[in-house]
C-alpha atoms as a PDB file:
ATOM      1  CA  UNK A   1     -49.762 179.341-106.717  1.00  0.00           C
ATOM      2  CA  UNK A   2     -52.923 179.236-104.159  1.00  0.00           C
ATOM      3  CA  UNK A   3     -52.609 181.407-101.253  1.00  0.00           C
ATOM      4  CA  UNK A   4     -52.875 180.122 -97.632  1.00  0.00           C
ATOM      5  CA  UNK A   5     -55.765 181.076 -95.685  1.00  0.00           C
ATOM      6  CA  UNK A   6     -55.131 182.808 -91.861  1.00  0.00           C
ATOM      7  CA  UNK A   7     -57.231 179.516 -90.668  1.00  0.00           C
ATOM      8  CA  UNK A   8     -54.222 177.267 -91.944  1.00  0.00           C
ATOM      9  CA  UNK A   9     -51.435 179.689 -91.540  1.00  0.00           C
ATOM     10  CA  UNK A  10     -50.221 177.191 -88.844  1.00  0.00           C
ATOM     11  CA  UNK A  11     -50.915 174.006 -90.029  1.00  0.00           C
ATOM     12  CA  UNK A  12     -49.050 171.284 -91.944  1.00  0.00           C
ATOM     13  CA  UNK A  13     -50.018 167.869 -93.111  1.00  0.00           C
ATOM     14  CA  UNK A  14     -48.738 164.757 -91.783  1.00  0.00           C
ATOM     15  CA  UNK A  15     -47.309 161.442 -93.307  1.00  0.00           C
ATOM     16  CA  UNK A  16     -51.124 160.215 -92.387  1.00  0.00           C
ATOM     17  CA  UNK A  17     -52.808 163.127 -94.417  1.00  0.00           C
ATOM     18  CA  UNK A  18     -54.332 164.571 -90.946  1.00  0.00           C
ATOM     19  CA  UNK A  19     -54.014 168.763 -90.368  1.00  0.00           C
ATOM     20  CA  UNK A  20     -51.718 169.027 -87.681  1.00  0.00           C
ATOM     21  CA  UNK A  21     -51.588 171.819 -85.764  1.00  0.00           C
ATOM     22  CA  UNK A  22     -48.335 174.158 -85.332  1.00  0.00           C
ATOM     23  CA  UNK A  23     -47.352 176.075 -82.552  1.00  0.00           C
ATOM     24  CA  UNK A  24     -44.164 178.808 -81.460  1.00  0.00           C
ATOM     25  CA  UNK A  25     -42.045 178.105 -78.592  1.00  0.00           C
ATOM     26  CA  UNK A  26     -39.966 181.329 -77.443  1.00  0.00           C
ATOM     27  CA  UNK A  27     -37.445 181.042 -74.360  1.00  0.00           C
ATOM     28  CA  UNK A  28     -38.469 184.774 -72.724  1.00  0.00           C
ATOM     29  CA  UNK A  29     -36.359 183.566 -68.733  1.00  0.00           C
ATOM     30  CA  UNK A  30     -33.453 182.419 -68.158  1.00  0.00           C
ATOM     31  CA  UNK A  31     -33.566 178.344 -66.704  1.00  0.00           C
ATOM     32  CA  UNK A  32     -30.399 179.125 -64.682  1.00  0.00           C
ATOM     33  CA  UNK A  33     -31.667 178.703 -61.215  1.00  0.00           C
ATOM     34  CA  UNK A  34     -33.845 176.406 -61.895  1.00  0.00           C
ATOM     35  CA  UNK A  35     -33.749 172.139 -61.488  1.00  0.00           C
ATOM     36  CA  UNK A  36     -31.759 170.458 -63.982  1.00  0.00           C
ATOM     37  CA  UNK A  37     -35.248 168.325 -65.160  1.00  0.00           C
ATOM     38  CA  UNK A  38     -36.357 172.157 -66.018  1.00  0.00           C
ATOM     39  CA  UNK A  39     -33.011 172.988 -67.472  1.00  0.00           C
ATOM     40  CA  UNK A  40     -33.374 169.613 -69.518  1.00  0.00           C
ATOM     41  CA  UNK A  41     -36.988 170.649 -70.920  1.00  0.00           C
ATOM     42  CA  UNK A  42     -36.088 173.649 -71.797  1.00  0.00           C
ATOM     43  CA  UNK A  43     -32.929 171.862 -74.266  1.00  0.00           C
ATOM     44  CA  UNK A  44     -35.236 169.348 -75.235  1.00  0.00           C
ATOM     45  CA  UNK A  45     -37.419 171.790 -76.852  1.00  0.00           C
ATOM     46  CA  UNK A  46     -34.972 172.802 -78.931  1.00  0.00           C
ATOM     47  CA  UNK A  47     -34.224 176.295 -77.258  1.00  0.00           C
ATOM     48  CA  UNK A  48     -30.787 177.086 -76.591  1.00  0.00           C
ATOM     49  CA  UNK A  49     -30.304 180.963 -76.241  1.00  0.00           C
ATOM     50  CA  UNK A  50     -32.658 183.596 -75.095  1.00  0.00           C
ATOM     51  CA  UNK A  51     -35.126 185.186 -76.944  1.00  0.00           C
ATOM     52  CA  UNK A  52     -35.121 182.091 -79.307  1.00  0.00           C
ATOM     53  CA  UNK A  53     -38.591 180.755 -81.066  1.00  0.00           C
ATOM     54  CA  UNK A  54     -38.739 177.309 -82.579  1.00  0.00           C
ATOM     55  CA  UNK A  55     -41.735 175.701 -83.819  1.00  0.00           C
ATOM     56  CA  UNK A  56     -43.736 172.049 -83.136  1.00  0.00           C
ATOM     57  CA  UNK A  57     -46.116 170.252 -83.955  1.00  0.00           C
ATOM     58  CA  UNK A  58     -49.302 170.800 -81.132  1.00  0.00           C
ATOM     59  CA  UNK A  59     -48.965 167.453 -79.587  1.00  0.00           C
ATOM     60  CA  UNK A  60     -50.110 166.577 -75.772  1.00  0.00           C
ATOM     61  CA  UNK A  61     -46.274 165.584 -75.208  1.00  0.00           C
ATOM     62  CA  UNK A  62     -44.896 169.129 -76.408  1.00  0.00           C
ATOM     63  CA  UNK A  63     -48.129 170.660 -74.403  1.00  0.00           C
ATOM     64  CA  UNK A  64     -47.009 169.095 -71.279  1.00  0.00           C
ATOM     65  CA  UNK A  65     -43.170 170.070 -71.775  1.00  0.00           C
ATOM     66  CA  UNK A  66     -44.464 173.789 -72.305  1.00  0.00           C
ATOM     67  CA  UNK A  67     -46.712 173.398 -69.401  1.00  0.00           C
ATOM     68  CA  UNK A  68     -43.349 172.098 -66.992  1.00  0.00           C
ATOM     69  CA  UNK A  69     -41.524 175.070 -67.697  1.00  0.00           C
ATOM     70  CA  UNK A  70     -44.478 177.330 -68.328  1.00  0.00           C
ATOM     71  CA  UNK A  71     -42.540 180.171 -66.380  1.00  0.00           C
ATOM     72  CA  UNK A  72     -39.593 180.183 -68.686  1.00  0.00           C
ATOM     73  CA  UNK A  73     -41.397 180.239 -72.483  1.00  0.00           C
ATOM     74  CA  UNK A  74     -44.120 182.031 -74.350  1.00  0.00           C
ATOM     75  CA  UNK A  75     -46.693 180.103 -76.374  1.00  0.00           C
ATOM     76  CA  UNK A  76     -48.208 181.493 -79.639  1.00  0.00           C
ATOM     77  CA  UNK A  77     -50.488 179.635 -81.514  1.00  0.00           C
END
């Protein structure tokens, strides 16, 4: 089986064929005390407990979620 090289560790390929780009979400504050439209990015990201990492595609919609809640999560690429 071919080994992955560290330049596509976190990439995939889409439907299309195109490299897309992969990065990991992790929830490091708590959104309590924070606006509801925070509260709501942060669930719509997928994280739902604290210290939780999910992964996504590098997309300029999941770049401006991240960037909305920027306070709460930790972005490694």
């Amino acid at each position: 089986m071919a080994k992955k090289s560290d330049a596509t560790a976190n990439t995939t390929v889409d439907a299309t064929g195109v490299q897309v780009k992969k990065i990991q979400v992790k929830l490091v504050r708590s959104p309590i005390g924070y606006e509801q439209s925070q509260k709501d990015t942060v669930k719509a990201l997928g994280l739902k407990r604290m210290h939780q990492t999910v992964e996504h595609n590098d997309t300029a919609v999941i770049r401006g979620m991240i960037n909305k809640v920027q306070h709460l999560v930790a972005v490694t690429e």
